[in-house]
Protein backbone atom coordinates (compact mmCIF):
# COMPACT_ATOMS: atom_id res chain seq x y z
CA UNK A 1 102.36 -51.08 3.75
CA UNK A 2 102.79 -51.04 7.75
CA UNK A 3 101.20 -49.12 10.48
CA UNK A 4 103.34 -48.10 12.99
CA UNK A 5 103.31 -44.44 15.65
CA UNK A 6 103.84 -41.36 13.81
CA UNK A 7 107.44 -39.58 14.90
CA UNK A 8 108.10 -35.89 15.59
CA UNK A 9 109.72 -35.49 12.12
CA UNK A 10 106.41 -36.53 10.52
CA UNK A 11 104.34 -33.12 11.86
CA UNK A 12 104.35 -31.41 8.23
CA UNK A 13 103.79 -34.71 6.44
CA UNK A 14 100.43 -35.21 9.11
CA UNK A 15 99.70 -31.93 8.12
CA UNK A 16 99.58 -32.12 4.88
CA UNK A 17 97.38 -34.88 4.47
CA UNK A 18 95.28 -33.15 6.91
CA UNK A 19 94.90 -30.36 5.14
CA UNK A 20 94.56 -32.17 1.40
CA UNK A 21 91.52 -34.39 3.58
CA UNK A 22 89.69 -31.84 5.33
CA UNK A 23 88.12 -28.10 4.45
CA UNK A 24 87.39 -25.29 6.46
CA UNK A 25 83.73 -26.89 7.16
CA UNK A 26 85.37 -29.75 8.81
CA UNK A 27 87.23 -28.24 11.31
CA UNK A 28 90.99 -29.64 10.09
CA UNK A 29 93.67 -30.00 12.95
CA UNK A 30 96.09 -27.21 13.47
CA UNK A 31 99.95 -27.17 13.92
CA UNK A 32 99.92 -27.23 17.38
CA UNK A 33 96.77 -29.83 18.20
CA UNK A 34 98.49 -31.85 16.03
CA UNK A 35 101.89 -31.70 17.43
CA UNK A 36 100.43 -32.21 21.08
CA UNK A 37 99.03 -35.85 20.00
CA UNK A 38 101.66 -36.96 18.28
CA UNK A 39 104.00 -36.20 21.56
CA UNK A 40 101.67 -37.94 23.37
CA UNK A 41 101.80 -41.18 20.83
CA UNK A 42 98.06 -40.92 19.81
CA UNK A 43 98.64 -40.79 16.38
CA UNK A 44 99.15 -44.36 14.03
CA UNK A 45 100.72 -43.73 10.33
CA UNK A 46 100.47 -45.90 6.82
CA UNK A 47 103.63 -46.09 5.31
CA UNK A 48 104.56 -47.07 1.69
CA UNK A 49 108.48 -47.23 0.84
CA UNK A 50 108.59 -45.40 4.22
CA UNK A 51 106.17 -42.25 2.74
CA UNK A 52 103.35 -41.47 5.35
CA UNK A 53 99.66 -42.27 3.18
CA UNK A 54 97.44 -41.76 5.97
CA UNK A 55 97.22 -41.68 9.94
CA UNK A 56 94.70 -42.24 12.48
CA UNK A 57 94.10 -40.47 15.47
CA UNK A 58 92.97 -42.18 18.53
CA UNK A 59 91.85 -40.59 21.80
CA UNK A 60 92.03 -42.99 25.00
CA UNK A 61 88.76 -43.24 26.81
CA UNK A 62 86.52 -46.10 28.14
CA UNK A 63 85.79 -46.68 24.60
CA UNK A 64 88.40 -45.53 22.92
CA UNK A 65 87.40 -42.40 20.39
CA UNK A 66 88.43 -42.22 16.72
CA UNK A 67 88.88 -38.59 16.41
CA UNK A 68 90.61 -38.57 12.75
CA UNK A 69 91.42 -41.02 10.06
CA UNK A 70 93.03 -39.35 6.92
CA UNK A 71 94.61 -40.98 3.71
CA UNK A 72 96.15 -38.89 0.81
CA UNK A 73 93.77 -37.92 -1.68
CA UNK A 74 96.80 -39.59 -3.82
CA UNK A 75 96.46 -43.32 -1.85
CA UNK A 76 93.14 -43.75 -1.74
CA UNK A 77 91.33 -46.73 -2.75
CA UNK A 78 94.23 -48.82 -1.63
CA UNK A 79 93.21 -50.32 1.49
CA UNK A 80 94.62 -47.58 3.74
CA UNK A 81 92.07 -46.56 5.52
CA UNK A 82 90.68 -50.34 6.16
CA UNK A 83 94.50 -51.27 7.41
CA UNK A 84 94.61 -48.27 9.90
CA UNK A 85 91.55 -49.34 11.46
CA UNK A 86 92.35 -52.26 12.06
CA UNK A 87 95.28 -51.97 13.42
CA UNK A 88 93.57 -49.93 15.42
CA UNK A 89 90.82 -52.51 16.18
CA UNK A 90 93.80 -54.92 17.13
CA UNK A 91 95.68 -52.39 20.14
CA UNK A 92 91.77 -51.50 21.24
CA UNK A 93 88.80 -53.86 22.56
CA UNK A 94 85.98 -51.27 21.15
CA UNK A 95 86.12 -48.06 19.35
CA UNK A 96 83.91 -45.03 18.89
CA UNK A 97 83.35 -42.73 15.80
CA UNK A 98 81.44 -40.01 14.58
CA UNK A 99 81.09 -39.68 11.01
CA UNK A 100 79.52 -36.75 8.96
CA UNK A 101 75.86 -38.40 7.64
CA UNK A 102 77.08 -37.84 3.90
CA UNK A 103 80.29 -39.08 4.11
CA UNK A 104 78.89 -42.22 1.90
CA UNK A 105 82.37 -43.80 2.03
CA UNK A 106 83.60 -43.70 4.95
CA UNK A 107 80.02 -44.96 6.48
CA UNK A 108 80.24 -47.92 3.85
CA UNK A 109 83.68 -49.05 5.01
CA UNK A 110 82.89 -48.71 8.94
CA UNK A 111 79.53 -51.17 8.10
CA UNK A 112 82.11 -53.37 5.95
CA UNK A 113 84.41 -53.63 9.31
CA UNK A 114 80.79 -54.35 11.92
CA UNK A 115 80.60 -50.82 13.45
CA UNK A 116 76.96 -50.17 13.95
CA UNK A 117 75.27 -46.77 14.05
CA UNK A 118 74.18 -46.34 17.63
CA UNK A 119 72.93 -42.31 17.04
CA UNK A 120 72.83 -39.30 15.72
CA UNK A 121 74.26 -36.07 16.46
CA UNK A 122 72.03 -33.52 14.52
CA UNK A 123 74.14 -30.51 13.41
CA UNK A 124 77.49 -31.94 14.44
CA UNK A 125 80.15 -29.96 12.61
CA UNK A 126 80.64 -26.12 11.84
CA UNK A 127 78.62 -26.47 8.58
CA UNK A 128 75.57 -28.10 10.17
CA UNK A 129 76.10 -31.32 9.15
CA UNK A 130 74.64 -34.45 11.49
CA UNK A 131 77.34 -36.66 12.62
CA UNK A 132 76.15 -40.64 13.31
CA UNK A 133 78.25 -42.33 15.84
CA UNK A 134 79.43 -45.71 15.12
CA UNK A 135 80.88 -48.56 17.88
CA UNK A 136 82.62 -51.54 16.77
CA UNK A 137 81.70 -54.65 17.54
């Protein structure tokens, strides 16, 4: 498995596992938000045999902001997730997250990796959901 920047090609693939990740209450990325952050090199893929797993999506700001983390309903449970942050830990000093509150998970594996919960959003996404927001360490 390597990490390494999502290409052009890739859009559909990105989608995909977008799409197979995240329902209508979560707000998934379109076609063309997508496309604009991969041009701009913002978006890191897991690849298998040279199949896209998952991808993270990393805003640039004074702490940099995790805005999406995805793996394949079909790779999970592999480490995927874990490896993309790290690799994203390893290009950034800090990082930010928000995290829906009963997304048990993904909340378990941020704690594994030091993030702390600094706060809550209350009623975060479309569905009403809280969001907490995690730093790393």
């Amino acid at each position: 498995m390597i990490c390494k920047h999502a290409r052009g090609e890739e859009l559909h693939a990105l989608l995909e596992i977008e799409n197979a990740c995240f329902g209508e209450k979560d707000s998934p990325l379109t076609k063309r938000t997508m496309g604009y952050h991969l041009r701009r090199g913002r978006i890191i893929g897991a690849y298998e045999g040279g199949e896209l797993r998952g991808y993270i999506l990393v805003f640039p700001r004074k702490i940099p902001r995790v805005y999406s983390l995805a793996v394949h309903p079909s790779a999970r449970g592999q480490g995927i997730a874990q490896m993309l942050l790290q690799h994203a830990l390893h290009v950034n000093a800090r990082l930010r997250l928000e995290v829906r509150a009963d997304n048990l998970g993904a909340i378990a594996l941020y704690e594994k990796l030091g993030f702390t919960c600094k706060g809550l959003k209350k009623a975060f996404y479309p569905d009403g959901c809280d969001a907490k927001v995690y730093v790393s360490p």
